[in-house]
N, C-alpha and C. Protein backbone atom coordinates (compact mmCIF):
# COMPACT_ATOMS: atom_id res chain seq x y z
N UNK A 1 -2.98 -23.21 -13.67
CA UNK A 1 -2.60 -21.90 -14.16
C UNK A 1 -2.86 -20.88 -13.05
N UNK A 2 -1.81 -20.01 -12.70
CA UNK A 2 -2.27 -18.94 -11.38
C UNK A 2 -2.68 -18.14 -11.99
N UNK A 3 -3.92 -17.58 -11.30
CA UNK A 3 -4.71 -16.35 -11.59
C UNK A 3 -3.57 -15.24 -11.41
N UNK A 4 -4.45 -13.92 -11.78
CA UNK A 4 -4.04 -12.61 -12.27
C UNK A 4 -4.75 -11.89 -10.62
N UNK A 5 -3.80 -11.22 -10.18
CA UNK A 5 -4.23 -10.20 -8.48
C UNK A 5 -4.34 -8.92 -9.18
N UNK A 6 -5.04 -8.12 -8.99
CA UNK A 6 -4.96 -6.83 -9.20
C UNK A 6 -4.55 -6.27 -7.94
N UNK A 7 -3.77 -5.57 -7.69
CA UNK A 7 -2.79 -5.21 -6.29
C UNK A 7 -3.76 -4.39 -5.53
N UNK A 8 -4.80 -3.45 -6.33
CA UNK A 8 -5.57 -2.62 -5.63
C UNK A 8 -6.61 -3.22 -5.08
N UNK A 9 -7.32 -3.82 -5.84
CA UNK A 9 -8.86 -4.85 -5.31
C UNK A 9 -8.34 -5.51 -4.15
N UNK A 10 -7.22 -6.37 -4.35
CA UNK A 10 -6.85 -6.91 -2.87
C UNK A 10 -6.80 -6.43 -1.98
N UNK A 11 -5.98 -5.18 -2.09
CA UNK A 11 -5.70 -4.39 -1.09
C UNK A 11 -7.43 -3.88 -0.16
N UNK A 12 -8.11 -3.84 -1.10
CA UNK A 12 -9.14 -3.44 -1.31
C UNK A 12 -10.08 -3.77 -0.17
N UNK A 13 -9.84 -5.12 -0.41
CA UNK A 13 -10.58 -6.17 0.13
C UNK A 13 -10.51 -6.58 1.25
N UNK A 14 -9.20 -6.61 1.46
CA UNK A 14 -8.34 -6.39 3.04
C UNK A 14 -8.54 -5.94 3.81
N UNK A 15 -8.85 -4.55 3.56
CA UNK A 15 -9.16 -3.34 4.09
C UNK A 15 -10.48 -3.26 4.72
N UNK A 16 -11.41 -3.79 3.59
CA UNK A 16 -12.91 -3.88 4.13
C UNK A 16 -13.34 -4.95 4.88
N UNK A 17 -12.53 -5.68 4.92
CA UNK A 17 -12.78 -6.73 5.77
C UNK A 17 -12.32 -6.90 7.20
N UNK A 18 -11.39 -6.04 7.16
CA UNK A 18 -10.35 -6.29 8.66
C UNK A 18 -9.66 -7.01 8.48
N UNK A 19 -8.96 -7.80 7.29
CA UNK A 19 -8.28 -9.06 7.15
C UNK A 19 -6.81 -8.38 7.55
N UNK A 20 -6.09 -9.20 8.07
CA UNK A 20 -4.66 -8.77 8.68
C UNK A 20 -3.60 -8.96 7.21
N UNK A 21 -3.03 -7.75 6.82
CA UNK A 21 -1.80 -7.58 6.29
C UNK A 21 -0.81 -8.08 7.13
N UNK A 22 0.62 -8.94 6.77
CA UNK A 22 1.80 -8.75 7.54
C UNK A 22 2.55 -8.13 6.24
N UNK A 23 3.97 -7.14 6.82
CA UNK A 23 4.73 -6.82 6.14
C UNK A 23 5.83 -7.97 6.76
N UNK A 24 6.44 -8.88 5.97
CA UNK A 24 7.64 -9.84 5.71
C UNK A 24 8.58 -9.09 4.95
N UNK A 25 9.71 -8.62 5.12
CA UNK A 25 10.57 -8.44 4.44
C UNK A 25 10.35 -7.02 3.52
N UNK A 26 10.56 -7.61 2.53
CA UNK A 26 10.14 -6.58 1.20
C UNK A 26 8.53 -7.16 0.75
N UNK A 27 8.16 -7.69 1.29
CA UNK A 27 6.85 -8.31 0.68
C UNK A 27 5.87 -8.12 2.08
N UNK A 28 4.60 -8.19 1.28
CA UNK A 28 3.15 -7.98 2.12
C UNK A 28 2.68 -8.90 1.77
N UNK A 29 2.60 -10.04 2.81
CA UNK A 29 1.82 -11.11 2.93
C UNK A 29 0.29 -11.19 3.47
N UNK A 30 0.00 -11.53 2.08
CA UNK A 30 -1.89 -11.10 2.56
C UNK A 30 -2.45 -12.45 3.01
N UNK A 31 -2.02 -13.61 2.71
CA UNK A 31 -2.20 -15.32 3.35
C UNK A 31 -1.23 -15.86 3.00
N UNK A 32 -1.22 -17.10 3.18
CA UNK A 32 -0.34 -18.51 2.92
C UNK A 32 0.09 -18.50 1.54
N UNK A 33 -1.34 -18.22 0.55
CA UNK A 33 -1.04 -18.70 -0.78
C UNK A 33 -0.84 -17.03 -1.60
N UNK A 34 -0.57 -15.87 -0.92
CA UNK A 34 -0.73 -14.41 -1.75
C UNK A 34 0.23 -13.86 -1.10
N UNK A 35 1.69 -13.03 -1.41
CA UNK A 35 2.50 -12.57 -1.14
C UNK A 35 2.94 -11.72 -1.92
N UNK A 36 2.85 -10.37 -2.36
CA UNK A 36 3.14 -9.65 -3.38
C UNK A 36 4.40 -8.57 -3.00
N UNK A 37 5.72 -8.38 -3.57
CA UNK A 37 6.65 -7.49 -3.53
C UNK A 37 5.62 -6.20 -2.96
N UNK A 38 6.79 -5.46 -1.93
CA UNK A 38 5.69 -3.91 -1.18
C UNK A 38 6.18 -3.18 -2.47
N UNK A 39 7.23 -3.30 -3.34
CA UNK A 39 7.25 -2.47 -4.85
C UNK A 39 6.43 -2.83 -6.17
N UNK A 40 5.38 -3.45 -5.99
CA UNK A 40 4.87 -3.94 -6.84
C UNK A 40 3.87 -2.17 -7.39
N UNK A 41 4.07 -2.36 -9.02
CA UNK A 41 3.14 -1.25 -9.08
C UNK A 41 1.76 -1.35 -9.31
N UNK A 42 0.72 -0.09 -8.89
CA UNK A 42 -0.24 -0.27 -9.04
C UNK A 42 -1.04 0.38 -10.34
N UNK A 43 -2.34 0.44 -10.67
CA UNK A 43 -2.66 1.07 -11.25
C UNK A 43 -2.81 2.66 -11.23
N UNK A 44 -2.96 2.48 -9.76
CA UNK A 44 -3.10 4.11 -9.23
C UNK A 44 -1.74 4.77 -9.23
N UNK A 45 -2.21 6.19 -9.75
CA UNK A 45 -1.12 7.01 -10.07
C UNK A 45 -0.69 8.60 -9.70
N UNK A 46 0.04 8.81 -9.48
CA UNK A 46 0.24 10.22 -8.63
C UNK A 46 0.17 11.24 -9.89
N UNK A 47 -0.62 11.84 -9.20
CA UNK A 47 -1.45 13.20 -10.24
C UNK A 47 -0.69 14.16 -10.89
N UNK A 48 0.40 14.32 -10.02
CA UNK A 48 1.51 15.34 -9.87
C UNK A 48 2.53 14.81 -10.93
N UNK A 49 3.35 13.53 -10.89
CA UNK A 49 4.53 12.51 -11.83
C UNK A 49 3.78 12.20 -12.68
N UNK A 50 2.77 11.21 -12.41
CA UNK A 50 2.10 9.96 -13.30
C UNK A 50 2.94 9.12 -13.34
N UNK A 51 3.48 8.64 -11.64
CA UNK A 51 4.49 7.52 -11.35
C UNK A 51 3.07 6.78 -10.52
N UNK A 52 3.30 5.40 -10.77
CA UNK A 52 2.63 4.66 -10.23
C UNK A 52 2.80 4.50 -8.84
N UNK A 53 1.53 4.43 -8.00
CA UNK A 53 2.12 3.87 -6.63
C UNK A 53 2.27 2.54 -6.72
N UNK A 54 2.99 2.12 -5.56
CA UNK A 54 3.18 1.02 -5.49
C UNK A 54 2.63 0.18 -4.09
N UNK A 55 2.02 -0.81 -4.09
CA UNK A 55 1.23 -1.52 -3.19
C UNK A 55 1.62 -1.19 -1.99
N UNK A 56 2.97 -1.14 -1.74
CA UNK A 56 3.36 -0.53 -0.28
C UNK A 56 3.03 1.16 0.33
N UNK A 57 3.02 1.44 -1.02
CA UNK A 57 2.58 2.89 -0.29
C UNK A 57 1.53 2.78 -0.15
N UNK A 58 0.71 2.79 -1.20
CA UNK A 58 -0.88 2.28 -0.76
C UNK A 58 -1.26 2.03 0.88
N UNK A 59 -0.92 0.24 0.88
CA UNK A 59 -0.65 -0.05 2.09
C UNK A 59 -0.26 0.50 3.31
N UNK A 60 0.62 0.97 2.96
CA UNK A 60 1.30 2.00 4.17
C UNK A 60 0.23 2.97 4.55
N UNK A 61 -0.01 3.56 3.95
CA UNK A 61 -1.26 4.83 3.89
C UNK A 61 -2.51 4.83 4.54
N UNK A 62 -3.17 3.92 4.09
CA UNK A 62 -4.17 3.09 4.67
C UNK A 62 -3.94 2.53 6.22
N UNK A 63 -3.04 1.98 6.49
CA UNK A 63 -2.37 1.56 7.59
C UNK A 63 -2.78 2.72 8.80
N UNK A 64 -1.69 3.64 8.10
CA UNK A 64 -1.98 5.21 8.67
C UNK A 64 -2.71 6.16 8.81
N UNK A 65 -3.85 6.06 7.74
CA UNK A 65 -4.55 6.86 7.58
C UNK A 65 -5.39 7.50 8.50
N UNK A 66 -5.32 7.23 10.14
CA UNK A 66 -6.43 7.94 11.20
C UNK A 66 -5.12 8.73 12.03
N UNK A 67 -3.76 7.93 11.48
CA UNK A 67 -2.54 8.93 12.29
C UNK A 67 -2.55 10.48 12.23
N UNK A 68 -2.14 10.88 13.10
CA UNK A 68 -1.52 12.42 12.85
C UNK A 68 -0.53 12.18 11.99
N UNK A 69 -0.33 13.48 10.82
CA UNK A 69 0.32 13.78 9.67
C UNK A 69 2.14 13.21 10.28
N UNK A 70 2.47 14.22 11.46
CA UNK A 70 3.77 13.94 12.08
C UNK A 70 4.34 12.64 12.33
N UNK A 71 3.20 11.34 12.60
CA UNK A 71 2.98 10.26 12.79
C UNK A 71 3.65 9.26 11.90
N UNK A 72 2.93 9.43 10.45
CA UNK A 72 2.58 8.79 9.08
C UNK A 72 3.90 9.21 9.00
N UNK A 73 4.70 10.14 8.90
CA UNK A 73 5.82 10.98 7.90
C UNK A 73 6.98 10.27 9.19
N UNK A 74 6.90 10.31 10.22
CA UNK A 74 8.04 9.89 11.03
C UNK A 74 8.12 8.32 10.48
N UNK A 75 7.04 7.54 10.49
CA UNK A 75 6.90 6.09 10.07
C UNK A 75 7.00 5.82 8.54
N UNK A 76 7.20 6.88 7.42
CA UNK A 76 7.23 6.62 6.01
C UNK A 76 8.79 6.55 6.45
N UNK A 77 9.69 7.43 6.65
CA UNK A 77 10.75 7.79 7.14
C UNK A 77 11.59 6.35 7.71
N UNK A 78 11.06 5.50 8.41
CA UNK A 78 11.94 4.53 9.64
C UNK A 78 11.59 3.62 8.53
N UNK A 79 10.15 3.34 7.87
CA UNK A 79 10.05 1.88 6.89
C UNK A 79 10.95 2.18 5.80
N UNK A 80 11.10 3.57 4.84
CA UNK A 80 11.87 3.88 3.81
C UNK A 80 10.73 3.63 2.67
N UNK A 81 9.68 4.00 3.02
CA UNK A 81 8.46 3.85 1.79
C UNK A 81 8.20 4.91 1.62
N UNK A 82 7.23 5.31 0.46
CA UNK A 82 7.08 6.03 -0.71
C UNK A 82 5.67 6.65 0.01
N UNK A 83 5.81 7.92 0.19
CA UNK A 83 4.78 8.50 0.65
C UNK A 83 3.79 8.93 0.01
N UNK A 84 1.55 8.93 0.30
CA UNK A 84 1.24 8.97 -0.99
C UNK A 84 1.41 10.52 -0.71
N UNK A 85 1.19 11.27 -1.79
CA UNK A 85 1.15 12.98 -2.01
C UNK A 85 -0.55 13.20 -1.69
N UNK A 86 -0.48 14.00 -1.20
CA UNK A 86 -1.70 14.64 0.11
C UNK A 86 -2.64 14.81 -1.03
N UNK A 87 -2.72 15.53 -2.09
CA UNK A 87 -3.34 15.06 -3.35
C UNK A 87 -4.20 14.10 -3.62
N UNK A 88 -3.52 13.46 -3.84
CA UNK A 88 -3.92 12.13 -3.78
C UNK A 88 -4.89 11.58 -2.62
N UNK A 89 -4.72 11.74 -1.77
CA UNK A 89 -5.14 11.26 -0.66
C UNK A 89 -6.94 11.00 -0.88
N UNK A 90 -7.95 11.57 -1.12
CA UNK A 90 -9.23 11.68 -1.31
C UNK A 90 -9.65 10.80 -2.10
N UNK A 91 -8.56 10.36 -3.19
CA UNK A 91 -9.13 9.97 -4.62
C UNK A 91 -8.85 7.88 -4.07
């Protein structure tokens, strides 16, 4: 029976570890056996809609997060991902 991922904890986990994300396609391959759609939604939610993000923005964000603003927004722009709202950003 396959377990249940929570998109954020992984992400989570990734993160604190240094573990290498690849982006494949439409999907973020976190190993061999974990590959989750970059539209997958999360629990976390934009304050402003109460539209869910979705693992790729997340991802993306994080990715970016020591970039200059001009940086992040030229590169949300060329991938075609979902930018998080500056809002958000702290939480």
């Amino acid at each position: 029976m396959p377990k249940t991922i929570d998109p954020i904890l992984l992400l989570r986990e990734y993160f604190q570890q240094n573990k290498k994300i690849e982006k494949q396609g439409n999907y973020l391959k976190f190993s061999d056996e974990i590959k989750l759609k970059i539209d997958t939604p999360t629990a976390f939610v934009q304050s402003q809609s109460n539209k869910q993000y979705s693992i790729g923005s997340l991802w993306f964000y994080l990715k970016h997060r020591k970039d200059p603003l001009a940086v992040y927004k030229k590169e949300i722009l060329k991938e075609r991902i979902e930018t998080v709202v500056g809002l958000d950003k702290g939480n």
